[in-house]
C-alpha atoms as a PDB file:
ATOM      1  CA  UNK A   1       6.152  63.376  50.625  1.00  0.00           C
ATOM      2  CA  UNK A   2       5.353  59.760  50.969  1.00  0.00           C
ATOM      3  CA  UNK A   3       9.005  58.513  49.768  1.00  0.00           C
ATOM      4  CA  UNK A   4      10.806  60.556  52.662  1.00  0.00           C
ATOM      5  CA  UNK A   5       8.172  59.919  54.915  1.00  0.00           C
ATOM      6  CA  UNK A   6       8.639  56.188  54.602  1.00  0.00           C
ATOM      7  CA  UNK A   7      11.986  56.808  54.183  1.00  0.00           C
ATOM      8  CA  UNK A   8      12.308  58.485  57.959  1.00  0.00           C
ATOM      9  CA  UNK A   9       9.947  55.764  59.232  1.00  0.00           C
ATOM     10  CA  UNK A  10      12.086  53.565  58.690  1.00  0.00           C
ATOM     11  CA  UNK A  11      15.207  55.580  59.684  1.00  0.00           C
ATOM     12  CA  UNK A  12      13.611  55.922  62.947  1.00  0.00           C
ATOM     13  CA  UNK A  13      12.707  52.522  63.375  1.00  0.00           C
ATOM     14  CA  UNK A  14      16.113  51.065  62.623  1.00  0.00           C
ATOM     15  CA  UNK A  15      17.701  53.928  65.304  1.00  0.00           C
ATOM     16  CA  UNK A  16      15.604  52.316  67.687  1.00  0.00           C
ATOM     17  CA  UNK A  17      17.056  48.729  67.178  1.00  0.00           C
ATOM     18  CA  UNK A  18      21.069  50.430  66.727  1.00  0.00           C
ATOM     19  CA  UNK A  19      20.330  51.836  70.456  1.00  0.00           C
ATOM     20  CA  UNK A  20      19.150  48.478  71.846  1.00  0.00           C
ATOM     21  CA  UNK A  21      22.339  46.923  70.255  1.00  0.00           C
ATOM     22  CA  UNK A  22      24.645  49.410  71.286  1.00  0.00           C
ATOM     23  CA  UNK A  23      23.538  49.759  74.413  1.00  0.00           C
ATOM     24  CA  UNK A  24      24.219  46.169  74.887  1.00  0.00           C
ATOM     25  CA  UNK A  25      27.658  46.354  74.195  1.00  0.00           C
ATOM     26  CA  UNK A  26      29.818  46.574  77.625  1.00  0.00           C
ATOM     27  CA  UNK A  27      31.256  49.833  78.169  1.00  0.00           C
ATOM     28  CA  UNK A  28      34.172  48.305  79.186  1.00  0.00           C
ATOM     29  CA  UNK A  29      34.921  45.870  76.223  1.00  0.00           C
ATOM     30  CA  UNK A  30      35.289  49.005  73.426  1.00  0.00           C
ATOM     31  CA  UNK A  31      38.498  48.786  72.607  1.00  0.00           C
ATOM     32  CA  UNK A  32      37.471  45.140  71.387  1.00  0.00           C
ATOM     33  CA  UNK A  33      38.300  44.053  67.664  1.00  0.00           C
ATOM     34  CA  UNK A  34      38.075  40.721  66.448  1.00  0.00           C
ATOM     35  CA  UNK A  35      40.726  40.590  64.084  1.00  0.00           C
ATOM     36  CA  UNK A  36      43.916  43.284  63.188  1.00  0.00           C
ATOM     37  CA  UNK A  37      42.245  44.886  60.714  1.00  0.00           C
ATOM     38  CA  UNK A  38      38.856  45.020  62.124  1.00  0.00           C
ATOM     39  CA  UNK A  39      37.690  47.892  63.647  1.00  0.00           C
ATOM     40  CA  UNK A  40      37.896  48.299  67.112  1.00  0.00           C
ATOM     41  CA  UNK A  41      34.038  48.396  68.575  1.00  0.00           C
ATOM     42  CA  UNK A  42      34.264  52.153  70.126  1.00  0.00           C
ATOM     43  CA  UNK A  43      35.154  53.125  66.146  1.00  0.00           C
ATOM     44  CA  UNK A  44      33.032  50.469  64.585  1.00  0.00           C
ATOM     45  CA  UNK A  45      30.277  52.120  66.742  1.00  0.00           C
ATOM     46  CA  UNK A  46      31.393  55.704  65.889  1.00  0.00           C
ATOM     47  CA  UNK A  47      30.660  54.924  62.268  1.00  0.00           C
ATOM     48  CA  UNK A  48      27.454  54.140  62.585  1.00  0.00           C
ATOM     49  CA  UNK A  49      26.566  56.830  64.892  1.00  0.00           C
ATOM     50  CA  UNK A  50      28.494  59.654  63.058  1.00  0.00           C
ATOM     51  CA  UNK A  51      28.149  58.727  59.541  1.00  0.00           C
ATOM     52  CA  UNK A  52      24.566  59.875  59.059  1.00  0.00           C
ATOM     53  CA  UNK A  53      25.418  63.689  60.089  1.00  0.00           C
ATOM     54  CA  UNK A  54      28.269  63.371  57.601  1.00  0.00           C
ATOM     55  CA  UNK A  55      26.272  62.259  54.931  1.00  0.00           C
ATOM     56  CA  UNK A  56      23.239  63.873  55.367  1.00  0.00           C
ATOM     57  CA  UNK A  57      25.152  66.980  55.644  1.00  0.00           C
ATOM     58  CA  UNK A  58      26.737  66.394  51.957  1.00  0.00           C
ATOM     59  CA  UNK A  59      23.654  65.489  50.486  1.00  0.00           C
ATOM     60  CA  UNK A  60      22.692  68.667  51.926  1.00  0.00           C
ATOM     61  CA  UNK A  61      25.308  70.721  50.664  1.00  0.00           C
ATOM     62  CA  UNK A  62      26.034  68.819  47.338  1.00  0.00           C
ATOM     63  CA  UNK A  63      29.401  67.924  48.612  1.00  0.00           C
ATOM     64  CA  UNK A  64      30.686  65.906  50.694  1.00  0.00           C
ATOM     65  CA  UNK A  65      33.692  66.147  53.086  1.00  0.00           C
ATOM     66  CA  UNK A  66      34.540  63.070  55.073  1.00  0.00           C
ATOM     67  CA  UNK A  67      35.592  64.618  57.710  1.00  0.00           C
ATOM     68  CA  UNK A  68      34.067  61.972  60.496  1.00  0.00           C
ATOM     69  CA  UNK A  69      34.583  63.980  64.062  1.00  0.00           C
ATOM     70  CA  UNK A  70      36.654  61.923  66.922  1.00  0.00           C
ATOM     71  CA  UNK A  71      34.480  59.642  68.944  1.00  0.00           C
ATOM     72  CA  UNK A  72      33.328  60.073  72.488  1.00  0.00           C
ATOM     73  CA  UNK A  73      35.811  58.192  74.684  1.00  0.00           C
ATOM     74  CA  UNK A  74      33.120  56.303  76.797  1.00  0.00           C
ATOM     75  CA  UNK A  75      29.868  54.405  75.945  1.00  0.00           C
ATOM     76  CA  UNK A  76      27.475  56.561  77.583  1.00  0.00           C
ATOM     77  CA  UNK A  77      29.518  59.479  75.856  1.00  0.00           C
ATOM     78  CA  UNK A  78      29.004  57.881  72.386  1.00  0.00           C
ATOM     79  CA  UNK A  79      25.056  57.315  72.750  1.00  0.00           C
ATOM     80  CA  UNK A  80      24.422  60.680  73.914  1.00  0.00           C
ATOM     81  CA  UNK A  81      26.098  61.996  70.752  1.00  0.00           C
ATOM     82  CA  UNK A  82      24.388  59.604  68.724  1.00  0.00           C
ATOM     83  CA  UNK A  83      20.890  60.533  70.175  1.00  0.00           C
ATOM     84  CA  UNK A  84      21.039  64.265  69.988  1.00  0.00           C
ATOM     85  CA  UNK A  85      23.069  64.142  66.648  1.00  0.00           C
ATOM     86  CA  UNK A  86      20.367  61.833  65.080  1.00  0.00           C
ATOM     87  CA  UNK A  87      17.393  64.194  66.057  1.00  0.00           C
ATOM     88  CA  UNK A  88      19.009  67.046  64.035  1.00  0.00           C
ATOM     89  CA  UNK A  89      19.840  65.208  61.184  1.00  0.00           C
ATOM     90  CA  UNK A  90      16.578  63.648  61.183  1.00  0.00           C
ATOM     91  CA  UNK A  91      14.998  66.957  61.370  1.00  0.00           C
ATOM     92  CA  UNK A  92      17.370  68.433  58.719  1.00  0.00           C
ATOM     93  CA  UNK A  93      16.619  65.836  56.248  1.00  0.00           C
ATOM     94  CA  UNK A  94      12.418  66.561  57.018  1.00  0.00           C
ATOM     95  CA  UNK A  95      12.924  70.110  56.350  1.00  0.00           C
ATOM     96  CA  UNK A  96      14.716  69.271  52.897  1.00  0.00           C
ATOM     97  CA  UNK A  97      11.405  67.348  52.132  1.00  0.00           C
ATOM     98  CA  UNK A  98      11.127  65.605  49.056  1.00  0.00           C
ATOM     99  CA  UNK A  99      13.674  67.821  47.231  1.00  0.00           C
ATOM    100  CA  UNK A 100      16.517  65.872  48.790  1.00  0.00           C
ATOM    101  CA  UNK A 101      15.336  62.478  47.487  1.00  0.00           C
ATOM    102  CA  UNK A 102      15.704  64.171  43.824  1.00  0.00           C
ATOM    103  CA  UNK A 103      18.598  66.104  43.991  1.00  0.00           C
ATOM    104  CA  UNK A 104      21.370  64.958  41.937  1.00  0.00           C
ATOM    105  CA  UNK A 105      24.775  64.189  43.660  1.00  0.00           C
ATOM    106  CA  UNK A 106      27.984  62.831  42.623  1.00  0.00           C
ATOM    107  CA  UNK A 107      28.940  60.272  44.713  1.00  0.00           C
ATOM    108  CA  UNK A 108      31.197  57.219  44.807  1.00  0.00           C
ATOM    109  CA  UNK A 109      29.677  53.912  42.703  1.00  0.00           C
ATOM    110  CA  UNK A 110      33.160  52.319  42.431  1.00  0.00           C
ATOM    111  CA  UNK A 111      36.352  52.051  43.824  1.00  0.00           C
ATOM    112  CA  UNK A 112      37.857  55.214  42.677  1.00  0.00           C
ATOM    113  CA  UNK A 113      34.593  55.489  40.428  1.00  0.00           C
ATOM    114  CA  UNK A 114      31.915  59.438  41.476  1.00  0.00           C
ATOM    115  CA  UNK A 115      28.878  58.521  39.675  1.00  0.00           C
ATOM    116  CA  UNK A 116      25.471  60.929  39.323  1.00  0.00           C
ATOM    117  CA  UNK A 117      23.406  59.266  42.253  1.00  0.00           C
ATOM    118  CA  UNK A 118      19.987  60.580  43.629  1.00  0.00           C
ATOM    119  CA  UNK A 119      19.805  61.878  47.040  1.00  0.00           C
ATOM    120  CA  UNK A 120      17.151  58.861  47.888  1.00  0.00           C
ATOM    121  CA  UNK A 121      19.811  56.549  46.944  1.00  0.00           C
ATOM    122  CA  UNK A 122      22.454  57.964  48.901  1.00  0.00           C
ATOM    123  CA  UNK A 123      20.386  58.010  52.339  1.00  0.00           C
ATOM    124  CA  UNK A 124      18.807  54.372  51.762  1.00  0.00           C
ATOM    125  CA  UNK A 125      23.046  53.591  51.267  1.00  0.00           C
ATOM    126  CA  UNK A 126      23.431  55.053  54.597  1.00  0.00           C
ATOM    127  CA  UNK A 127      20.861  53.735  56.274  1.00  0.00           C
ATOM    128  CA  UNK A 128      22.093  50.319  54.751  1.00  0.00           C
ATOM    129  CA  UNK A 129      25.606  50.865  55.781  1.00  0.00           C
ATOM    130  CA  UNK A 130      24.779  51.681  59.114  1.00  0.00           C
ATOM    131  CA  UNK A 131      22.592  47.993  59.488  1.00  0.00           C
ATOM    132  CA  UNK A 132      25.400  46.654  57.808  1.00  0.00           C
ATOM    133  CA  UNK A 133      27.495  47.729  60.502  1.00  0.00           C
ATOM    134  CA  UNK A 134      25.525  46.728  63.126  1.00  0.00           C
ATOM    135  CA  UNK A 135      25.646  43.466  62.161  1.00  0.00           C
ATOM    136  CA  UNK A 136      28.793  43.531  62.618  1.00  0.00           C
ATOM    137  CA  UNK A 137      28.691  44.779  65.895  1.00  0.00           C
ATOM    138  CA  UNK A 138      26.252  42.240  66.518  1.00  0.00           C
ATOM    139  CA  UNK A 139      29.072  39.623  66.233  1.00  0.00           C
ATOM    140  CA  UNK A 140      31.321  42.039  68.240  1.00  0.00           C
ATOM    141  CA  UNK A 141      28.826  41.196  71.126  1.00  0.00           C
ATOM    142  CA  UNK A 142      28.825  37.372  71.418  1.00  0.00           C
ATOM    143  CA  UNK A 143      32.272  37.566  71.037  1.00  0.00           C
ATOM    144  CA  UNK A 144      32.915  39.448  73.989  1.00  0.00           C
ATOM    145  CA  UNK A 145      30.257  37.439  75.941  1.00  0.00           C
ATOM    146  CA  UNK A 146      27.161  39.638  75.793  1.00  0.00           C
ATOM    147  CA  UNK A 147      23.893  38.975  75.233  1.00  0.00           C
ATOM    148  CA  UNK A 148      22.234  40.024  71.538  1.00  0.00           C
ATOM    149  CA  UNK A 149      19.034  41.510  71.951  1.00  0.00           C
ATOM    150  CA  UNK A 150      16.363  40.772  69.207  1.00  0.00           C
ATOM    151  CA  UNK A 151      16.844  42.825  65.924  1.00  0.00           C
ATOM    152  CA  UNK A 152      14.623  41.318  63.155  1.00  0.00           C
ATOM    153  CA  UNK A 153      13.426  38.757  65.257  1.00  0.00           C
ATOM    154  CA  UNK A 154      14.491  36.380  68.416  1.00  0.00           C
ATOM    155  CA  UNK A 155      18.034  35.843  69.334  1.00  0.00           C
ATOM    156  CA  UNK A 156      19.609  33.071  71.563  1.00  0.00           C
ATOM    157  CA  UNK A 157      19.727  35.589  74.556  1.00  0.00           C
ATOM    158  CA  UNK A 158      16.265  37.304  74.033  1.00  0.00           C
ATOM    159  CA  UNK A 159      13.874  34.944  72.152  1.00  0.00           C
ATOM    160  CA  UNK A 160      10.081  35.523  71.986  1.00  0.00           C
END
């Protein structure tokens, strides 16, 4: 299993860093979006937290549904979710093992486009979503006047 094992490594490493960041964020600042059509941060950080089950889940079942739950009204609320909902998708996707990462899905490739994609290249496109989005939350941060922890490496508010 060494391409889901490094696979979850680094799943689990990158949860690690999405905590620090969102834990950050001030609990008070969520309905926060930089722009109109931006999201605002409590959705911005329900995506990243609730994405994972959804996708895991239709990798899983060969289907998939969309149907992202409503997010946690508070912070602490949100976090909680994340935490317990990451431990049984993590868990899920270990007792899949390797089969997952070669199972066949159709998923979308385009706009409007379903294309034949491996299961291993639909959870590294989730796991790179969910960076991608905290990035952007990142930004979300300074702009409400928080401090950015370290992700990849020093930040202006926590350098080495």
């Amino acid at each position: 299993m060494p391409q889901l094992h490094d696979f979850v490594n680094t799943w689990e490493t990158e949860f690690k860093t999405t905590l620090r960041v969102l834990n950050a964020y001030p609990a008070e600042r969520l309905d926060y979006r930089p722009h109109e059509v931006s999201k605002t941060a409590r959705d911005l950080m329900w995506v990243i937290a609730d994405e994972e089950r959804e996708i895991v889940d239709g990798c899983l079942k060969g289907k998939f549904a969309w149907a992202m739950r409503k997010p946690p009204k508070t912070k602490n609320a949100l976090i909680r979710e994340y935490k317990k909902s990451h431990q049984e998708t993590v868990k899920k996707v270990k007792q899949a093992g390797e089969d997952l990462f070669l199972k066949r899905l159709k998923f979308m490739v385009a706009k409007g486009k379903m294309g034949d994609v491996s299961g291993k290249d639909v959870l590294w496109l989730m796991l790179h979503d969910q960076i991608h989005h905290r990035g952007q939350l990142s930004v979300y941060l300074r702009l409400v006047g928080a401090k950015v922890p370290s992700i990849y490496g020093p930040s202006a508010d926590e350098p080495w």
